[in-house]
N, C-alpha and C. Protein backbone atom coordinates (compact mmCIF):
# COMPACT_ATOMS: atom_id res chain seq x y z
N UNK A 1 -2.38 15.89 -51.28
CA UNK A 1 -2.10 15.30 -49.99
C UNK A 1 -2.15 16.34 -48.87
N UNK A 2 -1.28 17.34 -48.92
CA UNK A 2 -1.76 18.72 -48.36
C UNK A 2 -2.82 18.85 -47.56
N UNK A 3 -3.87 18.83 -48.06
CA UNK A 3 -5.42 19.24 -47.71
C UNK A 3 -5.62 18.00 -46.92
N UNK A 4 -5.78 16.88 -47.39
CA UNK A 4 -5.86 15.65 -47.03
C UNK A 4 -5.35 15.71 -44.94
N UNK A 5 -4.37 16.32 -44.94
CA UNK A 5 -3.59 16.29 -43.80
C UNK A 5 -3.77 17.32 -42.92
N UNK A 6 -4.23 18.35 -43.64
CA UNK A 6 -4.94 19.59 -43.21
C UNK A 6 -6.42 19.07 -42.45
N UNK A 7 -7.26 18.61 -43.28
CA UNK A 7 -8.53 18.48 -42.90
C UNK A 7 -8.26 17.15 -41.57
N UNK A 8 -7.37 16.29 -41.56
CA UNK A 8 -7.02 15.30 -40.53
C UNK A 8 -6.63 16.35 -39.44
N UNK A 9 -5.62 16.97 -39.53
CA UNK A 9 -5.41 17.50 -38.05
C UNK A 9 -6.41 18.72 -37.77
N UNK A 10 -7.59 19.50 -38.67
CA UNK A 10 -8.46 20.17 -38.69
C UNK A 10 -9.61 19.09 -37.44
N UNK A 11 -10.10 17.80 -38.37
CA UNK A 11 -10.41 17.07 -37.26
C UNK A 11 -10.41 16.31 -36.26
N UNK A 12 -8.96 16.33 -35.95
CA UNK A 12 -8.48 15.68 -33.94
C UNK A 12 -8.44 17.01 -33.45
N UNK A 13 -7.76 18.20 -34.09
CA UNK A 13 -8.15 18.93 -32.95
C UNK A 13 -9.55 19.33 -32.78
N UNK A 14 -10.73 19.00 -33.48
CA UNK A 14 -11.72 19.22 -33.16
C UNK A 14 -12.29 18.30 -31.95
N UNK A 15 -12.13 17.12 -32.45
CA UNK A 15 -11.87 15.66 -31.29
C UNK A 15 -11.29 16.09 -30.28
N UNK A 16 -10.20 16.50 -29.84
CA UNK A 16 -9.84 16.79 -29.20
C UNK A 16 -10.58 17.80 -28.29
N UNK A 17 -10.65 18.71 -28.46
CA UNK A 17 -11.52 19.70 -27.86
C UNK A 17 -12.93 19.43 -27.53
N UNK A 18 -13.41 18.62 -28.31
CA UNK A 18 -15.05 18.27 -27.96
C UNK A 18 -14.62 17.27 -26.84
N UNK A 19 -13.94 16.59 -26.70
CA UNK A 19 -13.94 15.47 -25.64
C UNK A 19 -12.91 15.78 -24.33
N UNK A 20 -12.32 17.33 -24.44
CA UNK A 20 -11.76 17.79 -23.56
C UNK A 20 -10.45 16.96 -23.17
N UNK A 21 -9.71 16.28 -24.32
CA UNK A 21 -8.54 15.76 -24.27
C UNK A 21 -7.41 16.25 -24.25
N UNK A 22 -6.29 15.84 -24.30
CA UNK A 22 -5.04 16.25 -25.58
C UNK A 22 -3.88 15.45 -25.85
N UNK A 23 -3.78 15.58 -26.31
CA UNK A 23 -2.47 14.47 -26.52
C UNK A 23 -1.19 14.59 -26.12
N UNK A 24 -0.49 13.85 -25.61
CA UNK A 24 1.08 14.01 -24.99
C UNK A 24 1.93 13.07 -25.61
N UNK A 25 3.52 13.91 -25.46
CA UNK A 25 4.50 12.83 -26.04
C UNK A 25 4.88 11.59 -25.07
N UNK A 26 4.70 12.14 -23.77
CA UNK A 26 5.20 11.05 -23.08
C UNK A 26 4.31 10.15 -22.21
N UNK A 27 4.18 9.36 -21.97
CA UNK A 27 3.03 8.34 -20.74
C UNK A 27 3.13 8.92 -19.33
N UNK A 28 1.64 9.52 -18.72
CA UNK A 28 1.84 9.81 -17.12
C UNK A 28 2.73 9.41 -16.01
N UNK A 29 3.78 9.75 -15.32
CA UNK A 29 4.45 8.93 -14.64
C UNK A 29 3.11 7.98 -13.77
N UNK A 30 4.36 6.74 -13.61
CA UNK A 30 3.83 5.66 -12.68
C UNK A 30 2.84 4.79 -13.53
N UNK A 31 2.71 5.10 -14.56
CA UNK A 31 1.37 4.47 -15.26
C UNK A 31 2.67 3.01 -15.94
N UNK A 32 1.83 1.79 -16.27
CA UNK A 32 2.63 0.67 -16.90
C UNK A 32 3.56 0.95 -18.10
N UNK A 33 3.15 1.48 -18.93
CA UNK A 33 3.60 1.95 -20.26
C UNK A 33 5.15 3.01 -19.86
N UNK A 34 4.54 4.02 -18.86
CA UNK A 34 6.33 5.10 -18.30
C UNK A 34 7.16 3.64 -17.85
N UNK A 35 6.99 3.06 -16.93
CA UNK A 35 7.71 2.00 -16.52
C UNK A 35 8.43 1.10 -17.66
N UNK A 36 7.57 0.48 -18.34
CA UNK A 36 8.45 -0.23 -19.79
C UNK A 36 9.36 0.85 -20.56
N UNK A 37 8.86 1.86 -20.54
CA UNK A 37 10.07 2.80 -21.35
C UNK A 37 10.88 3.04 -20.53
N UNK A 38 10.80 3.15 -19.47
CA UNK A 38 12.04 3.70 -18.24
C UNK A 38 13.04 2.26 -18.21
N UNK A 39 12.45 0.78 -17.96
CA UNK A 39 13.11 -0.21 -18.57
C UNK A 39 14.14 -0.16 -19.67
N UNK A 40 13.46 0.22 -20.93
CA UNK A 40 14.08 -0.30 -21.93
C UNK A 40 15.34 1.00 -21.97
N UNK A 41 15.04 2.22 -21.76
CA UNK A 41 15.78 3.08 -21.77
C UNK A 41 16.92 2.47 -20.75
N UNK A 42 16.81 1.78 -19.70
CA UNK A 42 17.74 1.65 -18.79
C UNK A 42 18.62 0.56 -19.64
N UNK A 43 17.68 -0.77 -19.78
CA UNK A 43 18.58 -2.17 -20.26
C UNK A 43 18.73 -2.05 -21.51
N UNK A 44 17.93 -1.19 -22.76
CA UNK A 44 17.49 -1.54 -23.75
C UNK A 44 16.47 -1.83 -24.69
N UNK A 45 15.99 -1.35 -25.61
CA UNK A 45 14.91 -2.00 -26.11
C UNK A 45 14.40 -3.67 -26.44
N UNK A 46 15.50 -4.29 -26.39
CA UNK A 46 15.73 -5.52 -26.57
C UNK A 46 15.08 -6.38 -25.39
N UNK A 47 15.85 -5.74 -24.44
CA UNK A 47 15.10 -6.22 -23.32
C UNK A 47 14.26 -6.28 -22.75
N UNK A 48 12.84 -5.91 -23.74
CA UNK A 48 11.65 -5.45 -23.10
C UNK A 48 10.79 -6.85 -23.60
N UNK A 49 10.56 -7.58 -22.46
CA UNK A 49 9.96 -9.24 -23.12
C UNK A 49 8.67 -8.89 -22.41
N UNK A 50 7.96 -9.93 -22.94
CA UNK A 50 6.47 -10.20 -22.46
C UNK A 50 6.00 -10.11 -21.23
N UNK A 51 7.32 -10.56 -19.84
CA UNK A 51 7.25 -10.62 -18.92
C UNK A 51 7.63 -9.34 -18.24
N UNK A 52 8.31 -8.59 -18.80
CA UNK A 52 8.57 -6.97 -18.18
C UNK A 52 7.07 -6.38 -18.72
N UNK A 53 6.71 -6.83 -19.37
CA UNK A 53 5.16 -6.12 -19.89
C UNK A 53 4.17 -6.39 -18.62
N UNK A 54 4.16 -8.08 -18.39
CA UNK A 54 3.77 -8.44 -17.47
C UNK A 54 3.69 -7.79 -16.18
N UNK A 55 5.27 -7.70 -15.96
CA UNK A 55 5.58 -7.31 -14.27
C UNK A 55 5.16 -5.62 -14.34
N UNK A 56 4.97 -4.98 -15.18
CA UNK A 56 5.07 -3.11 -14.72
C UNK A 56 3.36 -3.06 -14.92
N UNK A 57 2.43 -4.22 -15.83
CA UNK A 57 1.03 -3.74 -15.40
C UNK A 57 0.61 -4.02 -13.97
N UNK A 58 1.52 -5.45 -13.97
CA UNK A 58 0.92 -5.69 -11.97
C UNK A 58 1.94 -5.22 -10.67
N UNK A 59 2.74 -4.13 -11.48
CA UNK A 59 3.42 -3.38 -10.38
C UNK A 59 4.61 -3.48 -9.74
N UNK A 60 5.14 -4.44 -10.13
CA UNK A 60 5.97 -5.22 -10.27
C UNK A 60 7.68 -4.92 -10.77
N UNK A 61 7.46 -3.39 -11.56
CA UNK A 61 8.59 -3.11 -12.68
C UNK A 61 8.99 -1.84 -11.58
């Protein structure tokens, strides 16, 4: 398994680098996705319905 996991992160960071990416733990501020976590962190995870999904892509949250 070792190797297996080796050669996986051997090739994203290759991905990575060829496509001039990188990966982050957290979502860009202001983007829809920071907003639902800034939500749920505030009310809860519970409280994150279809319609808070709704309201923070159209700006709304």
């Amino acid at each position: 398994m070792s190797n297996d996991h080796d050669a996986f992160d051997i090739g994203l960071r290759f991905a990575l680098q060829v496509t001039g990416t990188e990966l982050a733990d957290e979502p860009p501020p202001g983007t829809p996705l920071a907003r639902v976590r800034a939500y749920a962190a505030e009310h809860g995870e519970e409280a994150v319905t279809v319609d808070v999904i709704a309201a923070a892509q159209e700006g709304r949250l």
